[in-house]
Protein backbone atom coordinates (compact mmCIF):
# COMPACT_ATOMS: atom_id res chain seq x y z
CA UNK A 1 0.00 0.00 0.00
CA UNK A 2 1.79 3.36 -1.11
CA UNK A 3 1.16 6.32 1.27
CA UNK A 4 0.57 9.26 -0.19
CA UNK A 5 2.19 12.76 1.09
CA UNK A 6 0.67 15.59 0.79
CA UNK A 7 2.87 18.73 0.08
CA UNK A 8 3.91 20.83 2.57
CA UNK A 9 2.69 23.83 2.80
CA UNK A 10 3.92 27.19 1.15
CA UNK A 11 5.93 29.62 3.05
CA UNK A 12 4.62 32.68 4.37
CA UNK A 13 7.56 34.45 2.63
CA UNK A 14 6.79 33.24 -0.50
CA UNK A 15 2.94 34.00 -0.41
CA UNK A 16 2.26 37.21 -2.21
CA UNK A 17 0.90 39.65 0.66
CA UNK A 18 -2.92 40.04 -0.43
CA UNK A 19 -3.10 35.96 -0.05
CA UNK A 20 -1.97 35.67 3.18
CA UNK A 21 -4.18 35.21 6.08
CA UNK A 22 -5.69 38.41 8.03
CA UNK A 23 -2.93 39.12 10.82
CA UNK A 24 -0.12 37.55 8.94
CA UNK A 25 -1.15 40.01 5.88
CA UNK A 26 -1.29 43.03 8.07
CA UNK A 27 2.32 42.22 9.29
CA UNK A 28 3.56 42.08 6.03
CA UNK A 29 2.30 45.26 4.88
CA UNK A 30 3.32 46.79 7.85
CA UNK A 31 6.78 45.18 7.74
CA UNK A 32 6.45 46.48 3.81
CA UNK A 33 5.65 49.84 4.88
CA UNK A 34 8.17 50.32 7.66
CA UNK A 35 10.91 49.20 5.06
CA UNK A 36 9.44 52.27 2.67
CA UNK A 37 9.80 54.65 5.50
CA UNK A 38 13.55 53.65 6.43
CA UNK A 39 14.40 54.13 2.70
CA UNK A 40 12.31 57.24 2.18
CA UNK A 41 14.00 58.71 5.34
CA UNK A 42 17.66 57.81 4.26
CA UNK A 43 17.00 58.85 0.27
CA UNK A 44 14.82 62.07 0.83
CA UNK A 45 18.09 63.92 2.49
CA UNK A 46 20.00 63.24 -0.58
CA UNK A 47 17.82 63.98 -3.28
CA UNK A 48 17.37 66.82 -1.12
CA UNK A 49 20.72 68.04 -1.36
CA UNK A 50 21.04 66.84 -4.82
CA UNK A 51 18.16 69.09 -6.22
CA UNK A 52 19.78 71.95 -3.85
CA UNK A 53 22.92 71.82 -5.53
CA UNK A 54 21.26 72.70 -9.21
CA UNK A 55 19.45 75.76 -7.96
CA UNK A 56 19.04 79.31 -7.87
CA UNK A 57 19.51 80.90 -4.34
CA UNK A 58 15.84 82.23 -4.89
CA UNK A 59 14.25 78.60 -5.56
CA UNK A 60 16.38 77.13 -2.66
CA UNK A 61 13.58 79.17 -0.13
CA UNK A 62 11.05 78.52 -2.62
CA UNK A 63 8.21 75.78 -1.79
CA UNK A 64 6.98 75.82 -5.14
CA UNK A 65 10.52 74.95 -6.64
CA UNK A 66 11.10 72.33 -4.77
CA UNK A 67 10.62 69.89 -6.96
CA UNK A 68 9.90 72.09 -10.37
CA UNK A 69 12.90 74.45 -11.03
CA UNK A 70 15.09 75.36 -14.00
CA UNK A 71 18.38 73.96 -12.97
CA UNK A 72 21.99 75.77 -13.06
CA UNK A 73 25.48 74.35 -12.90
CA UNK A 74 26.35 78.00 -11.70
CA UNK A 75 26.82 76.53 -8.59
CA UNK A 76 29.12 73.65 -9.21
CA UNK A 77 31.25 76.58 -11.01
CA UNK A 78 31.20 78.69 -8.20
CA UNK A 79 32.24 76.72 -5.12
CA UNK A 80 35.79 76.24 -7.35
CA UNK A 81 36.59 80.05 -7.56
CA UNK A 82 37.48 82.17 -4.93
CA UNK A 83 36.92 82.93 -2.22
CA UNK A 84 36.02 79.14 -1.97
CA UNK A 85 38.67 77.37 -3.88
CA UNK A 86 37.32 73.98 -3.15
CA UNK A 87 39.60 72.40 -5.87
CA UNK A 88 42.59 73.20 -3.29
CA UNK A 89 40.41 71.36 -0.37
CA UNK A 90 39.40 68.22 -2.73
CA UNK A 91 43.21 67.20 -3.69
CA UNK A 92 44.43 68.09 -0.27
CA UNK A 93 41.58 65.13 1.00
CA UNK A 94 42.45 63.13 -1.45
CA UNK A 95 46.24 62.96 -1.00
CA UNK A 96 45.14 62.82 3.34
CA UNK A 97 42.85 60.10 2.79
CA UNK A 98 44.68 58.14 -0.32
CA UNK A 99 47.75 58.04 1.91
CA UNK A 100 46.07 57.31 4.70
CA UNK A 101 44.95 54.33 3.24
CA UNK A 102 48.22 53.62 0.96
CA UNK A 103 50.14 53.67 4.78
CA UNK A 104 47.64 52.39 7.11
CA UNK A 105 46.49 48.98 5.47
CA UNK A 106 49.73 47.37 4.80
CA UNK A 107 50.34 47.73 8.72
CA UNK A 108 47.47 46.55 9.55
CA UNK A 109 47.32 43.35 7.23
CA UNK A 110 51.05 42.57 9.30
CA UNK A 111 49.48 43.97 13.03
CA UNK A 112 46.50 41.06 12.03
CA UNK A 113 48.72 38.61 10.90
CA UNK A 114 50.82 38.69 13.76
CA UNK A 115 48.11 38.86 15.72
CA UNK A 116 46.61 35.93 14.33
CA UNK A 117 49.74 33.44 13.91
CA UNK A 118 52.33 34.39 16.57
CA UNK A 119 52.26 33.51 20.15
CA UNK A 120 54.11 36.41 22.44
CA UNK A 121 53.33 37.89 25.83
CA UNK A 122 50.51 39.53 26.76
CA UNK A 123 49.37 39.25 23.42
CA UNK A 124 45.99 39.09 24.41
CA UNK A 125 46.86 42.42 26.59
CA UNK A 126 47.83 44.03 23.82
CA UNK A 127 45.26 43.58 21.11
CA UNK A 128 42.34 44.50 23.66
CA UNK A 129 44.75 48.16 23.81
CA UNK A 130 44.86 48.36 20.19
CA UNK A 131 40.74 47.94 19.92
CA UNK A 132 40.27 49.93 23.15
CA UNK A 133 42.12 53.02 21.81
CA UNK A 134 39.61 53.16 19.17
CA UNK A 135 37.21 54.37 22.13
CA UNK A 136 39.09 57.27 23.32
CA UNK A 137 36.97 60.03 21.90
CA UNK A 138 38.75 62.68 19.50
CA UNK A 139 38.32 65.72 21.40
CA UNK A 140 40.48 64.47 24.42
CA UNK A 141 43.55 63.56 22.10
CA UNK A 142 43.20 66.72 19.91
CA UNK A 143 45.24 68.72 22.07
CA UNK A 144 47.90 66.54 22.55
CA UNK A 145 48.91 66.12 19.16
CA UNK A 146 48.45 70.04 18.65
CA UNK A 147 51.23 70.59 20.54
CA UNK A 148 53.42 67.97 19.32
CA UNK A 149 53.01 68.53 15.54
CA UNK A 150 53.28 72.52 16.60
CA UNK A 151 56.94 71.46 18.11
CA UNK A 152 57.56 69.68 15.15
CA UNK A 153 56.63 72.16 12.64
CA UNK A 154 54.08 70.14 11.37
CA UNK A 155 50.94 72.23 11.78
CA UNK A 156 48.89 72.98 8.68
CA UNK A 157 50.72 70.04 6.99
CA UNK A 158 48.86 67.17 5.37
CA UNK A 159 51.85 64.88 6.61
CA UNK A 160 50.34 65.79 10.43
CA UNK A 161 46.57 65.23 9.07
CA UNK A 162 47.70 61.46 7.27
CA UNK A 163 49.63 60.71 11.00
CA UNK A 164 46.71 61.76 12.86
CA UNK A 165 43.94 59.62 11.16
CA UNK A 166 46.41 56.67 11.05
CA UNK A 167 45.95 56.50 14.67
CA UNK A 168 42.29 56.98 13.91
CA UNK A 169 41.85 54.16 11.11
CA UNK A 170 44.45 51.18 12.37
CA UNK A 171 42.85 50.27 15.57
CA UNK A 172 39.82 49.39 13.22
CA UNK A 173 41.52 47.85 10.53
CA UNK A 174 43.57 45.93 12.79
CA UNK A 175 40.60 43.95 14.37
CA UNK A 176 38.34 43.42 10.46
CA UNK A 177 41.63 41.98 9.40
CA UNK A 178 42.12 39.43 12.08
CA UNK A 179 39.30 37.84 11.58
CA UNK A 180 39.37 37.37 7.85
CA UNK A 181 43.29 36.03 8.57
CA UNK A 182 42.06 33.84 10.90
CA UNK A 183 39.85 32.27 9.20
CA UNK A 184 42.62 31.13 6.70
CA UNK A 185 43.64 27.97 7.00
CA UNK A 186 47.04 27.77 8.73
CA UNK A 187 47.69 24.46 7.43
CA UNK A 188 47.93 25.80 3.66
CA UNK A 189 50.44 27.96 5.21
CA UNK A 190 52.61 25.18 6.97
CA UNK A 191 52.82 23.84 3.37
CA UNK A 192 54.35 26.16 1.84
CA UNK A 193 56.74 26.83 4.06
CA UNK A 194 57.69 22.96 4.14
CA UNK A 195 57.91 23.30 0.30
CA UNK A 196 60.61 26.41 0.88
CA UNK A 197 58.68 29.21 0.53
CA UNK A 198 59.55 32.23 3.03
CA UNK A 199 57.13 34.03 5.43
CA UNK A 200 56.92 36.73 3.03
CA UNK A 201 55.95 35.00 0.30
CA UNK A 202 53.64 32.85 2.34
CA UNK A 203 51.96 36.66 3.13
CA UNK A 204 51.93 38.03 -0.29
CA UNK A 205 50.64 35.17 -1.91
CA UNK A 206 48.40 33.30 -0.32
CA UNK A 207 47.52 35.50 3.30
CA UNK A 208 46.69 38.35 1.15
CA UNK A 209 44.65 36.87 -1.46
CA UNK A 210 42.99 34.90 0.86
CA UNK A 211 41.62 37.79 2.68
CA UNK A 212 41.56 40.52 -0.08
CA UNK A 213 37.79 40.82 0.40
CA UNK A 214 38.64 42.20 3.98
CA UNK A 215 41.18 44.18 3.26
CA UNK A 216 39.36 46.32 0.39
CA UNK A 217 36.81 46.54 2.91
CA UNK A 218 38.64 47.67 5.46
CA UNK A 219 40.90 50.23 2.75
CA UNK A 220 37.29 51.35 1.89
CA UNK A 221 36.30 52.30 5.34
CA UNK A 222 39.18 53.74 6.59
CA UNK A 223 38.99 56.35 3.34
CA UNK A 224 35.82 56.81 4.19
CA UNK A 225 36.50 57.73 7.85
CA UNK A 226 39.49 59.79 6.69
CA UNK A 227 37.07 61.56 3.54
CA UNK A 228 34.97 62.37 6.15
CA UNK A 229 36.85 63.64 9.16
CA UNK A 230 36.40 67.05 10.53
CA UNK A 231 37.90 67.88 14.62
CA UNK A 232 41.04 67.04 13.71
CA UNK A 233 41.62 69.12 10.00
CA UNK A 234 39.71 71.86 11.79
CA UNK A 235 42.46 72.35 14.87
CA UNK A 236 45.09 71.20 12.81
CA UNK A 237 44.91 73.17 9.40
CA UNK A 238 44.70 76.29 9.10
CA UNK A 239 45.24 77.16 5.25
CA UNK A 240 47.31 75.41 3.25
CA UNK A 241 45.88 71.57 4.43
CA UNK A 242 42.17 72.51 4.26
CA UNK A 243 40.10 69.35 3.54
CA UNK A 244 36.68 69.27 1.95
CA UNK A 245 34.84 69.12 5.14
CA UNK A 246 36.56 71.88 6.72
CA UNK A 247 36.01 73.66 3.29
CA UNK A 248 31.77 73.83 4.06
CA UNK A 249 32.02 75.99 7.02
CA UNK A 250 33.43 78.77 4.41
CA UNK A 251 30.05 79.15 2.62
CA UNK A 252 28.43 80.52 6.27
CA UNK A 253 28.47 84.16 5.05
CA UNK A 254 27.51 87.95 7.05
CA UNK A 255 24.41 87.25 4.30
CA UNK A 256 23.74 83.68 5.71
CA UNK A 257 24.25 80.34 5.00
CA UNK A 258 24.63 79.49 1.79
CA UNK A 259 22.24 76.79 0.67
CA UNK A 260 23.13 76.30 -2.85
CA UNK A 261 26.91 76.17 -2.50
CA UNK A 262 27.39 73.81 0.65
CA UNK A 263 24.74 71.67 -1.19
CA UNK A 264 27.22 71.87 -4.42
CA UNK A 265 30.29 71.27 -1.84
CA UNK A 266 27.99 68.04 -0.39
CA UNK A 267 27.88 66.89 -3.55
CA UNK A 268 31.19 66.43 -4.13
CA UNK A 269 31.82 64.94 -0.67
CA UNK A 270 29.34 62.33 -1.12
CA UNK A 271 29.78 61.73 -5.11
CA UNK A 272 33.26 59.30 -4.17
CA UNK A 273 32.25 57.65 -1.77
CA UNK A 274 29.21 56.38 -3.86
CA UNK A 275 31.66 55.57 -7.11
CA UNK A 276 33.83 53.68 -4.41
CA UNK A 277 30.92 51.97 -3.28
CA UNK A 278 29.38 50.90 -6.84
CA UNK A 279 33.24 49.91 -7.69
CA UNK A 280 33.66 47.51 -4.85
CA UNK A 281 30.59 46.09 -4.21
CA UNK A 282 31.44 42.57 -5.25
CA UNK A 283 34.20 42.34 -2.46
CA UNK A 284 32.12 43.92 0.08
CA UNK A 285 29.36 41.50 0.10
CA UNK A 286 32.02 38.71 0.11
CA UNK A 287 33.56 40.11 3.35
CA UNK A 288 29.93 40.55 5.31
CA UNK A 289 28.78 36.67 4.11
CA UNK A 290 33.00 35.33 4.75
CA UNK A 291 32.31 33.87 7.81
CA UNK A 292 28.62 32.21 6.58
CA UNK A 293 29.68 29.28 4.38
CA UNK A 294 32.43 27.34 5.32
């Protein structure tokens, strides 16, 4: 006698909202609508500032042109000529956070690795120092390193700005990295070395590629803490190291604040950090699901 199973039932994720049952519909549309409202409130900013950036300073206090305007790239022009010179403030960012970056990462990668592989004293002591100095807020340490890069002649330097967010930026990449290194197998490692192959070698070819999903990630986040750092290039540059942020406060005029140009300057503060974002995407997603599949 064959037994006959009847199929399970569908899931309630896979059951298109309106043929769900009563309360399990009305948490889906609300779950639906509280997902709307989380995106509306994190897009409507942007497109806020976007739309800003393109308009006259008469349709920036306008509630009829909020939407409907005739849109100008007089801004975009503006914000590079003086008195705001924001071309100045974007290379000095980018040479402060590229080098950053550049410095900061391969230090890291070999803080993680010995971290991960090598047995020492108080290592345990140690590491919970590096993460906990992460925690010390900025405004306490700002001082101190005033007066040391001032007795070094290194105020208004972008040499003192890429020191300064080094000590910002490792802690963190120092702890993403260990775990990605850890998670490589230590017995490929062994190999290689049995075969001849040096430490270094070991590192650059198979640590490295191994974990090169948390390393962009961590390169990518420690630019964009760097991009986006203000205390510090406020106290510590005056003219000549002006970074973008810094560069905003200049459009807050005897006439006001002005709208249209720190909307312009927004713009390009944000526009990198979204072409970053589209460009490495792939290894992003392969760092946040690393530690899934196994």
């Amino acid at each position: 006698m064959t037994v006959q199973t009847l199929p399970s039932a569908p899931s309630s994720a896979l059951v298109p909202g309106y043929l769900m049952p009563g309360p399990e519909r009305a948490r889906h549309w609300l779950g639906q609508l509280l997902v709307f409202i989380g995106i509306t409130g994190i897009l409507l900013p942007i497109a806020w500032i976007a739309l800003t950036a393109f308009k006259v300073p008469r349709d920036v206090y306008s509630l009829n042109a909020a939407l409907w305007f005739s849109p100008t790239l007089d801004n975009l022009q503006t914000v590079f000529q003086r008195p705001w010179h924001l071309g100045d403030k974007i290379i000095n960012s980018l040479v402060v956070a590229g080098g950053t970056v550049l410095l900061a990462i391969p230090m890291a990668t070999m803080a993680a690795y010995a971290f991960s592989r090598f047995d020492f004293r108080f290592k345990r002591t140690v590491f919970l120092v590096v993460i906990a100095s992460q925690f010390i807020p900025a405004a306490v340490i700002v001082l101190p390193y005033f007066l040391m890069f001032k007795e070094l002649g290194l105020l208004d330097t972008r040499s003192a700005l890429v020191l300064v967010n080094m000590s910002i930026v490792l802690p963190y990449a120092v702890w993403m990295l260990k775990g990605f290194i850890d998670a490589v197998p230590l017995e490929i490692e062994e190999s290689a070395m049995v075969d001849g192959a040096h430490r270094a070698r070991v590192i650059a070819e198979i640590v490295v590629p191994a974990a090169w999903p948390g390393i962009v990630t961590a390169a990518v986040f420690s630019f964009t803490l760097t991009w986006n750092e203000f205390l510090f290039a406020l106290i510590i540059s005056k003219q000549n190291a002006l970074t973008l942020p810094i560069g905003l406060i200049g459009f807050r005029t005897e006439r006001g604040d002005l709208w249209e140009l720190m909307a312009a300057g927004g713009i390009l503060i944000t526009a990198p950090m979204f072409i970053i974002s589209l460009l490495v995407q792939k290894q992003f997603i392969q760092s946040l699901t690393a530690g899934s599949v196994r």
